[in-house]
Protein backbone atom coordinates (compact mmCIF):
# COMPACT_ATOMS: atom_id res chain seq x y z
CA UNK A 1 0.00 0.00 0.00
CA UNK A 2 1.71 3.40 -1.08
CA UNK A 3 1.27 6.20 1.66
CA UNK A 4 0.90 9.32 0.47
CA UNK A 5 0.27 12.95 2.34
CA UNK A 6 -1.83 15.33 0.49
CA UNK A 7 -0.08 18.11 2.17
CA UNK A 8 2.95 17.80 -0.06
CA UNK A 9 3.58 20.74 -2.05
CA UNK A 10 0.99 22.86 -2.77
CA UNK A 11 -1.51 20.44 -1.05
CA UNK A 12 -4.15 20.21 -3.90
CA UNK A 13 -6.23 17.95 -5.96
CA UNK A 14 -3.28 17.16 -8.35
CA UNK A 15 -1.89 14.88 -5.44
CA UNK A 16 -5.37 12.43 -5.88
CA UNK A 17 -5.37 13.04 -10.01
CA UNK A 18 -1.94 11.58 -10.70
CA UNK A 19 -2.29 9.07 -7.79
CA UNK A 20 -5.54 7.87 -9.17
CA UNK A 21 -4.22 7.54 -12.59
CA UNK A 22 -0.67 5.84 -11.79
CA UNK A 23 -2.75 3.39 -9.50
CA UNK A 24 -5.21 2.30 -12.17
CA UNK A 25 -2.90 1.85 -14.51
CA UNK A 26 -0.26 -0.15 -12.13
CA UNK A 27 -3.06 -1.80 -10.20
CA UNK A 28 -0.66 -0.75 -7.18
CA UNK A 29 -3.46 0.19 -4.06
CA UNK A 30 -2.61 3.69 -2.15
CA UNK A 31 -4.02 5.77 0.57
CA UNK A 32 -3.87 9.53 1.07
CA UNK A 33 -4.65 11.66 4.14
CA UNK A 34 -4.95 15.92 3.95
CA UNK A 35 -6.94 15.83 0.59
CA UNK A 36 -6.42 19.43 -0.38
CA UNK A 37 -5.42 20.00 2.80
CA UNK A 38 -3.79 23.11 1.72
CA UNK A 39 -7.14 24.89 0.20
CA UNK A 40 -9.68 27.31 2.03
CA UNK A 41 -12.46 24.07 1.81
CA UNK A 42 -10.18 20.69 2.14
CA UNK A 43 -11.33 17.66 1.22
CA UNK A 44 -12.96 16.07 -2.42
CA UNK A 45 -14.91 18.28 -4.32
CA UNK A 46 -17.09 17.19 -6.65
CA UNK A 47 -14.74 16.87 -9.13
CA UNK A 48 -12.50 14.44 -7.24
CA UNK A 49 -15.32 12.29 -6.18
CA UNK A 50 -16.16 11.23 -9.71
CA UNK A 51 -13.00 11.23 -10.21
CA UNK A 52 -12.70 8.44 -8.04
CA UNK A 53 -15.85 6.42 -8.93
CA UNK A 54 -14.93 6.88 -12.58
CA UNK A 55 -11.88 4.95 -12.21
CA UNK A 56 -13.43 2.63 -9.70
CA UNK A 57 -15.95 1.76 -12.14
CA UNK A 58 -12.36 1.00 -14.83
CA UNK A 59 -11.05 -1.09 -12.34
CA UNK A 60 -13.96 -2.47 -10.25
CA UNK A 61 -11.48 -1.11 -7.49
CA UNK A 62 -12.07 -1.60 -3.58
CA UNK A 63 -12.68 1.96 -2.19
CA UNK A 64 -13.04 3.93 1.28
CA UNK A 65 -13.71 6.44 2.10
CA UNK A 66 -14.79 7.96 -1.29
CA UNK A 67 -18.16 10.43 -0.34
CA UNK A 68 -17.97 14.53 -0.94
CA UNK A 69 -15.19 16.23 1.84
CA UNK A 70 -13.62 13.54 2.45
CA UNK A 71 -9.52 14.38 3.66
CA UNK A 72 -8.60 10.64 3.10
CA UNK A 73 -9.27 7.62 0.98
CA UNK A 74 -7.72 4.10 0.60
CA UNK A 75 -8.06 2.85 -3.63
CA UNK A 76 -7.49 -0.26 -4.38
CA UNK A 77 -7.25 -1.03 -8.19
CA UNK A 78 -8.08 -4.35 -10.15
CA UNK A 79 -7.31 -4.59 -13.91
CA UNK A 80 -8.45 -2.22 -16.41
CA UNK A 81 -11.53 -3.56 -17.81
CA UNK A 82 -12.01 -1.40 -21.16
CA UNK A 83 -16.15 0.10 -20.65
CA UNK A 84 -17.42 3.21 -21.74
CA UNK A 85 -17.71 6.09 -18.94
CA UNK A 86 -20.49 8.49 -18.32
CA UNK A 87 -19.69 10.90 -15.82
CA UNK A 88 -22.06 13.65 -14.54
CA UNK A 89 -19.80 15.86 -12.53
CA UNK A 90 -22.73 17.82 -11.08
CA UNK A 91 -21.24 21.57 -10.68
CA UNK A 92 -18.80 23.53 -13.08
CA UNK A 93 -16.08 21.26 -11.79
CA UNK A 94 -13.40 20.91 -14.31
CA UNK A 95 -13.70 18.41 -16.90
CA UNK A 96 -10.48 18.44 -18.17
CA UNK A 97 -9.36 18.19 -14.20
CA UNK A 98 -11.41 15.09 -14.56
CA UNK A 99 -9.75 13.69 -17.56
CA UNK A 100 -6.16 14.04 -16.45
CA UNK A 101 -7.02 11.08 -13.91
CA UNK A 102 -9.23 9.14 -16.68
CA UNK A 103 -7.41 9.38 -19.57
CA UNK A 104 -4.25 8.26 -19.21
CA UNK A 105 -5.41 4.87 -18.03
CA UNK A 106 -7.74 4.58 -20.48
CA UNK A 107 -5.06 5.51 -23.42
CA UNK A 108 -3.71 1.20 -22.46
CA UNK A 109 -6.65 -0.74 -21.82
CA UNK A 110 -7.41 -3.74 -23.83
CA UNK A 111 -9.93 -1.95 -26.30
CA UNK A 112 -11.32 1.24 -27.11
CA UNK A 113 -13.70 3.25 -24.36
CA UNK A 114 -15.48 6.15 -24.89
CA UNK A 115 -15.64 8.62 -22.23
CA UNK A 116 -19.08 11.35 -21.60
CA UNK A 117 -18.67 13.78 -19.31
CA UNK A 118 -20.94 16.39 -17.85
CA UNK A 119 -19.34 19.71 -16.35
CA UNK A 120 -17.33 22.86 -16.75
CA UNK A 121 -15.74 23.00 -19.95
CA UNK A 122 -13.98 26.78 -19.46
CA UNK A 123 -13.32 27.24 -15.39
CA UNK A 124 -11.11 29.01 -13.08
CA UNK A 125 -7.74 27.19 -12.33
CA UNK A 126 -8.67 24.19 -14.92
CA UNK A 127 -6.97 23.34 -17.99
CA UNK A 128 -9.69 25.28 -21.10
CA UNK A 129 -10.73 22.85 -23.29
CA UNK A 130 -9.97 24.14 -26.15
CA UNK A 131 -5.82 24.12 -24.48
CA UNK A 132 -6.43 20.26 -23.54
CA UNK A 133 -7.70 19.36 -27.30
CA UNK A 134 -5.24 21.29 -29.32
CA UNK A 135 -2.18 21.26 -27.07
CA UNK A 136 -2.28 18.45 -24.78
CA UNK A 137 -4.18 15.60 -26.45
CA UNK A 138 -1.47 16.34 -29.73
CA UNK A 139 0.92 14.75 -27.44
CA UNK A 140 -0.72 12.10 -26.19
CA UNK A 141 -1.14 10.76 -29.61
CA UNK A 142 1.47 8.51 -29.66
CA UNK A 143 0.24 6.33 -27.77
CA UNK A 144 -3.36 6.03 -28.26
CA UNK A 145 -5.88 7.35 -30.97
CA UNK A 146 -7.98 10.18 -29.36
CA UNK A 147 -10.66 12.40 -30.45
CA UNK A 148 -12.31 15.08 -28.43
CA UNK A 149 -15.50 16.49 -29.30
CA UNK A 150 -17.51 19.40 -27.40
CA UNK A 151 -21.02 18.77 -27.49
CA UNK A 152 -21.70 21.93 -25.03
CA UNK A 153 -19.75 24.59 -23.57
CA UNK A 154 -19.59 24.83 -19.51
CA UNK A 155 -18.88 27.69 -17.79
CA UNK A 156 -19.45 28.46 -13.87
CA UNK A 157 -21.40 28.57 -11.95
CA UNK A 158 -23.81 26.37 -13.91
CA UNK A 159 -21.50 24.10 -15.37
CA UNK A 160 -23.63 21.74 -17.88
CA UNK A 161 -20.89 21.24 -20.71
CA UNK A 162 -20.32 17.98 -22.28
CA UNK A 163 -17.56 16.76 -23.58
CA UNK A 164 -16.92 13.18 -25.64
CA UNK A 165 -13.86 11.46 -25.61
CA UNK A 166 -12.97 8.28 -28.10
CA UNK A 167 -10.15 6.75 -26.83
CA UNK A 168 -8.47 3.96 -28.84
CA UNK A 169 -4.99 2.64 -27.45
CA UNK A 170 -1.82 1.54 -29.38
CA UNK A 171 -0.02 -0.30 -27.15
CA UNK A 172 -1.14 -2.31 -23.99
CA UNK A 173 1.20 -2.23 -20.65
CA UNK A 174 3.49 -5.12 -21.92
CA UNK A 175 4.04 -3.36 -24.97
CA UNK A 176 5.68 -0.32 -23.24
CA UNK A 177 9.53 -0.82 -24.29
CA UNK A 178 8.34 -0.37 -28.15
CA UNK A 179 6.23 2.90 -27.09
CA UNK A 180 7.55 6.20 -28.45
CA UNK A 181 9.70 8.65 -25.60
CA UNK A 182 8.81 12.02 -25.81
CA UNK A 183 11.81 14.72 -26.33
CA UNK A 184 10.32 17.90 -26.70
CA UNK A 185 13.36 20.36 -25.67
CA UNK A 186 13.58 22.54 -28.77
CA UNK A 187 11.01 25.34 -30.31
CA UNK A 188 12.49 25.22 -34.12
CA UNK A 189 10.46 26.94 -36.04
CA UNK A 190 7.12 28.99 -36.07
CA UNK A 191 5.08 27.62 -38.49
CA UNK A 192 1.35 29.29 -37.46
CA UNK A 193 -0.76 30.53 -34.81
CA UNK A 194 -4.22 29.52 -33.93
CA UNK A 195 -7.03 30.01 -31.47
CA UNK A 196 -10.82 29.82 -30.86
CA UNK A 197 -12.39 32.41 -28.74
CA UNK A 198 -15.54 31.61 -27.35
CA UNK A 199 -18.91 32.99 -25.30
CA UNK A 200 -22.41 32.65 -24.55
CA UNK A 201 -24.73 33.03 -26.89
CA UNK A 202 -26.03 36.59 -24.56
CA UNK A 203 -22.67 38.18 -25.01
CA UNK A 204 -23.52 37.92 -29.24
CA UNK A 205 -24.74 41.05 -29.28
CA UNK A 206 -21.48 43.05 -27.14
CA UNK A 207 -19.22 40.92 -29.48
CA UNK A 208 -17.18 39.49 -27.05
CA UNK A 209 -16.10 36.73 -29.20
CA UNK A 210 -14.26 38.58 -31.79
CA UNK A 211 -13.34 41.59 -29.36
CA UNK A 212 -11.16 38.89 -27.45
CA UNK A 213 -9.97 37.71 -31.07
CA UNK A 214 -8.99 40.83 -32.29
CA UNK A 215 -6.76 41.89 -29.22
CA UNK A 216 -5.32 38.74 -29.46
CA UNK A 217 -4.64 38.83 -33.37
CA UNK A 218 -3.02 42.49 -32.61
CA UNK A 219 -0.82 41.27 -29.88
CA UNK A 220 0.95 38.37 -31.58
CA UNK A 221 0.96 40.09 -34.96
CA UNK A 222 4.63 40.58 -34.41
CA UNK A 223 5.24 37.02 -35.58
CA UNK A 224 6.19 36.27 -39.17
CA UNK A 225 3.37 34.03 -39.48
CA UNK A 226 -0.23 32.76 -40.43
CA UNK A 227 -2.52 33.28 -37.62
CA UNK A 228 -5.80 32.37 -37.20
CA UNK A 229 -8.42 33.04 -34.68
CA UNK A 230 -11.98 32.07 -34.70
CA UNK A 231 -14.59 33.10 -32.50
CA UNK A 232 -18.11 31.36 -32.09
CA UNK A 233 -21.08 31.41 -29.91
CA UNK A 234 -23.22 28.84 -28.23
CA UNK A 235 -25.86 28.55 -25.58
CA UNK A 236 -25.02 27.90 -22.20
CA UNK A 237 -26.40 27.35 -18.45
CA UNK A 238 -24.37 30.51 -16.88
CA UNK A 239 -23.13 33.45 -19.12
CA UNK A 240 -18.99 33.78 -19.83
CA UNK A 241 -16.32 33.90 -22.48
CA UNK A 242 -12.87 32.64 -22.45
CA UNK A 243 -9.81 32.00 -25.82
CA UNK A 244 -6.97 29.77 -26.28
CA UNK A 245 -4.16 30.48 -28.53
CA UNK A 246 -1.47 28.29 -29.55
CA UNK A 247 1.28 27.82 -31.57
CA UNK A 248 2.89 25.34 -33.54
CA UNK A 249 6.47 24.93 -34.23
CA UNK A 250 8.56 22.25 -36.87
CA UNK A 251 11.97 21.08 -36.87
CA UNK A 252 12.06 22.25 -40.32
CA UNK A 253 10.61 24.88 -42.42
CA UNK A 254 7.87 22.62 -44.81
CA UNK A 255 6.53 20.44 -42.41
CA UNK A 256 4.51 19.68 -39.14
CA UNK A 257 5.71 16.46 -37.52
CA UNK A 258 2.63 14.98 -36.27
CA UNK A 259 3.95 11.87 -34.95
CA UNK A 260 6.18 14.43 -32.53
CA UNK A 261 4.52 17.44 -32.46
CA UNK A 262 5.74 20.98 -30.85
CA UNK A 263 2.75 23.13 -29.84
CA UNK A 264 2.44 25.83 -26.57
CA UNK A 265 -0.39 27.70 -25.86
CA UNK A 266 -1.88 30.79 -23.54
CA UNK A 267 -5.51 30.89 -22.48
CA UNK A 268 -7.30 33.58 -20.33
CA UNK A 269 -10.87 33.24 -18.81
CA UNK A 270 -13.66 35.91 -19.38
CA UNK A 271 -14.08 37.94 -15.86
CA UNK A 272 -17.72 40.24 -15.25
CA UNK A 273 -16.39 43.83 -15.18
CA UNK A 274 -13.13 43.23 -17.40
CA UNK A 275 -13.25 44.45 -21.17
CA UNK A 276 -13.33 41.29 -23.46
CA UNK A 277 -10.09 43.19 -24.71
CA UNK A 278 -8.05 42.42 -21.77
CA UNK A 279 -9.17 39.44 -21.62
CA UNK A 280 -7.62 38.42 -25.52
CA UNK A 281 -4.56 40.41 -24.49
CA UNK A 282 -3.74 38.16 -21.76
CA UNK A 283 -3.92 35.17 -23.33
CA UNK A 284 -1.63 36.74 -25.96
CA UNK A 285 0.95 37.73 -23.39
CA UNK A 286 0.72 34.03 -22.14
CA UNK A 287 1.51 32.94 -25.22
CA UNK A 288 4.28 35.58 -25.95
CA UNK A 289 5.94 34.42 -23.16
CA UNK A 290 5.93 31.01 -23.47
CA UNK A 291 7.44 31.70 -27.16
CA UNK A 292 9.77 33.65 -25.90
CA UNK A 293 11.62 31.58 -23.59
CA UNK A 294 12.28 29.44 -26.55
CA UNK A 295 10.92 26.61 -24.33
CA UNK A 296 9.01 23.37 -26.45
CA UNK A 297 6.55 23.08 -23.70
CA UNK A 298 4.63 25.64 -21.93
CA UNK A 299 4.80 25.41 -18.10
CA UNK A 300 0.74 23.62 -18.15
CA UNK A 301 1.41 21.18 -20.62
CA UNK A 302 4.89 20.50 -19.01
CA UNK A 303 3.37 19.36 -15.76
CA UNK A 304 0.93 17.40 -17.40
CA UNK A 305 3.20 15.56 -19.21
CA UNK A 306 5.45 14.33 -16.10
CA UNK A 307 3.50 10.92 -15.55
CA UNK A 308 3.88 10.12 -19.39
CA UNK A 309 7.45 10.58 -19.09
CA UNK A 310 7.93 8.25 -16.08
CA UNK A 311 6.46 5.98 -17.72
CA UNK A 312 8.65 5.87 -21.06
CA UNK A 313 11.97 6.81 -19.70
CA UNK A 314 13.96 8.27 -21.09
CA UNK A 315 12.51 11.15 -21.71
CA UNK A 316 13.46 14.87 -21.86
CA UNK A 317 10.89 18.20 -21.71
CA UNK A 318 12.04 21.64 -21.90
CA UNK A 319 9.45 23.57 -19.77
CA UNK A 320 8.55 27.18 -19.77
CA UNK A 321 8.97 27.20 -15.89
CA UNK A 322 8.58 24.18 -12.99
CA UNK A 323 5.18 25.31 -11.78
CA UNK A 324 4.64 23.23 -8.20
CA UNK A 325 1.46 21.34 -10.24
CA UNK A 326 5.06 19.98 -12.32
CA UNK A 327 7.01 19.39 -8.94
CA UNK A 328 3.69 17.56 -7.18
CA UNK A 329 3.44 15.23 -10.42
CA UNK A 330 7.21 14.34 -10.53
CA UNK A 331 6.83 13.59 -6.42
CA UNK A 332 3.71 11.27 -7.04
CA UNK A 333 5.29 9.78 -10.58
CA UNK A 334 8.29 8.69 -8.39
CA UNK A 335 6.11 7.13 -5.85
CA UNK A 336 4.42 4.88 -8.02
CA UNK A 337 7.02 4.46 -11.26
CA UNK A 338 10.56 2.77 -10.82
CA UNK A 339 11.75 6.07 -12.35
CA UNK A 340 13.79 8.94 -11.42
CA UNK A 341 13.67 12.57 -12.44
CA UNK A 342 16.27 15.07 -13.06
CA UNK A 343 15.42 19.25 -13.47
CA UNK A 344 18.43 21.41 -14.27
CA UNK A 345 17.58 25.08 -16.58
CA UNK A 346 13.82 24.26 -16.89
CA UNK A 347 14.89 20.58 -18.42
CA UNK A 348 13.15 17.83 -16.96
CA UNK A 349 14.13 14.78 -17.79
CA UNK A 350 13.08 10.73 -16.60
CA UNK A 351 15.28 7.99 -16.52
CA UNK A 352 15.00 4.53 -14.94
């Protein structure tokens, strides 16, 4: 049984996400105490708890201590047995949140699963969507076949966005030393930049959408390059707005590596009282900065990529910055991987 203290680090829900993935796909049993001990209301939100019965469900895994609040819960994993997954998160909790426990389990199961999920699509201190599709998920590619589809946009307080992911693996757990390693240390060149801005259907008529679009298209126009940002619309259960921008890079001038793909992005969130033109300036600045320190992973899609790497060693990311989300998921990789991390200059790199 691995022991693990939910005050490490930051003390958040990233602690329960990675150890929730790792476990399921390891089938190695833990127990953490201080969930989120170190935010104003400790505990499992909503968000965690499906979190938890999600992968339960995978795994037919023995549980305690799993109900909303709780500081501490024992998992115990069985195999992976490939279903699909409809998950009803109840509030605007994050879905992509969500999906950083799910998916990466899912991505080596025997068959494909597809995965329904009913929540915030566009929160506070989540991944966007629109980030996880276009900037994550490109990534994860190598190793299974994934397509994510937004049925509805989710934004708080409301929540009610759903989200549809098709997961179809390449390579099952004994496959692993044939899997690809990922080496992402090197920008190369700019080859476009792209982005969606987005908003309820209300904020139409104020033109929100292509306000945040615009700023952002003036920002990065610096940048010898094709950009392209679109904006849309849609109904949804609470009001708001929010754009992700990202760029694409290429080791050579003529074409996009798929198979290894270099992409960073910025995103900023819609806020009542704050012009939609800040708002698509931000994200722009995000983005400009990540560019700028010449990094091939932002400092979001670096952390998320630290249990992938322990588990093809060796592997080597050049982050934007070590955010303590990145430090928390190299602590909890190491707990359940036979794998070892190094970070020297923003570098991280996994070995076994």
């Amino acid at each position: 049984m691995i022991e693990i203290d939910g005050m490490f680090g930051e003390g958040g829900g990233q602690i329960l996400r990675t150890a929730l993935a790792l476990s399921s796909l390891t089938r190695q049993a833990f127990h953490v105490s201080n969930i989120r001990a170190g935010r104003s209301d400790p505990g499992m939100r909503m968000q965690h708890l499906h979190c938890v019965k999600a992968l339960q469900k995978l795994t037919d895994a023995q549980v305690e201590g799993a109900v909303l609040g709780s500081t501490e819960i024992t998992f115990i994993p069985g195999p992976i047995k490939a279903k699909p997954l409809s998950i009803d998160i109840e509030t605007a909790g994050s879905i992509t949140l969500l999906l950083q426990a799910v998916l990466l389990p899912c991505c080596f199961a025997d068959k494909p699963i597809k995965i329904e999920v009913i929540g915030g699509t566009d929160v506070e201190w989540a991944t966007p969507i629109d980030y996880f599709r276009e900037v994550i998920v490109p990534q994860l590619k190598r190793w299974a076949d994934i397509t994510v589809t937004v049925e509805k946009r989710g934004y708080a307080p409301k929540g009610g966005g759903k989200v549809v992911v098709r997961v179809k693996p390449k390579f099952t757990r004994d496959a692993f030393l044939t899997a690809p390693r990922l080496q992402l240390t090197e920008q190369c060149h700019l080859m476009h930049i792209k982005g969606i801005s987005h908003a309820s259907k209300s904020l139409e008529e104020a033109r929100v959408a292509e306000r945040q679009a615009h700023a952002a298209q003036q920002a990065l126009a610096k940048y010898n390059c094709p950009i392209s940002i679109r904006s849309e619309y849609a109904e949804t259960a609470s009001p708001g707005s929010g754009i992700t921008v990202w760029a694409v890079f290429s080791k050579n001038k003529e074409d996009i590596d798929v198979a290894n793909p270099i992409i960073i992005g910025g995103d900023a969130l819609g806020e009542k009282g704050t012009p939609a033109e800040s708002i698509g300036k931000s994200a722009a600045e995000k983005l400009i900065s990540a560019i700028a320190s010449k990094a091939a992973a932002d400092a979001h899609l670096a952390d998320n990529l630290v249990p992938w790497m322990g588990l093809f060693p060796p592997s080597a990311v050049r982050a934007e910055k070590i955010t303590p989300h990145t430090t928390t998921n190299i602590y909890m990789t190491q707990k359940f991987l036979q794998v070892k991390f190094d970070v020297k200059e923003n570098i991280i790199a996994s070995r076994a």
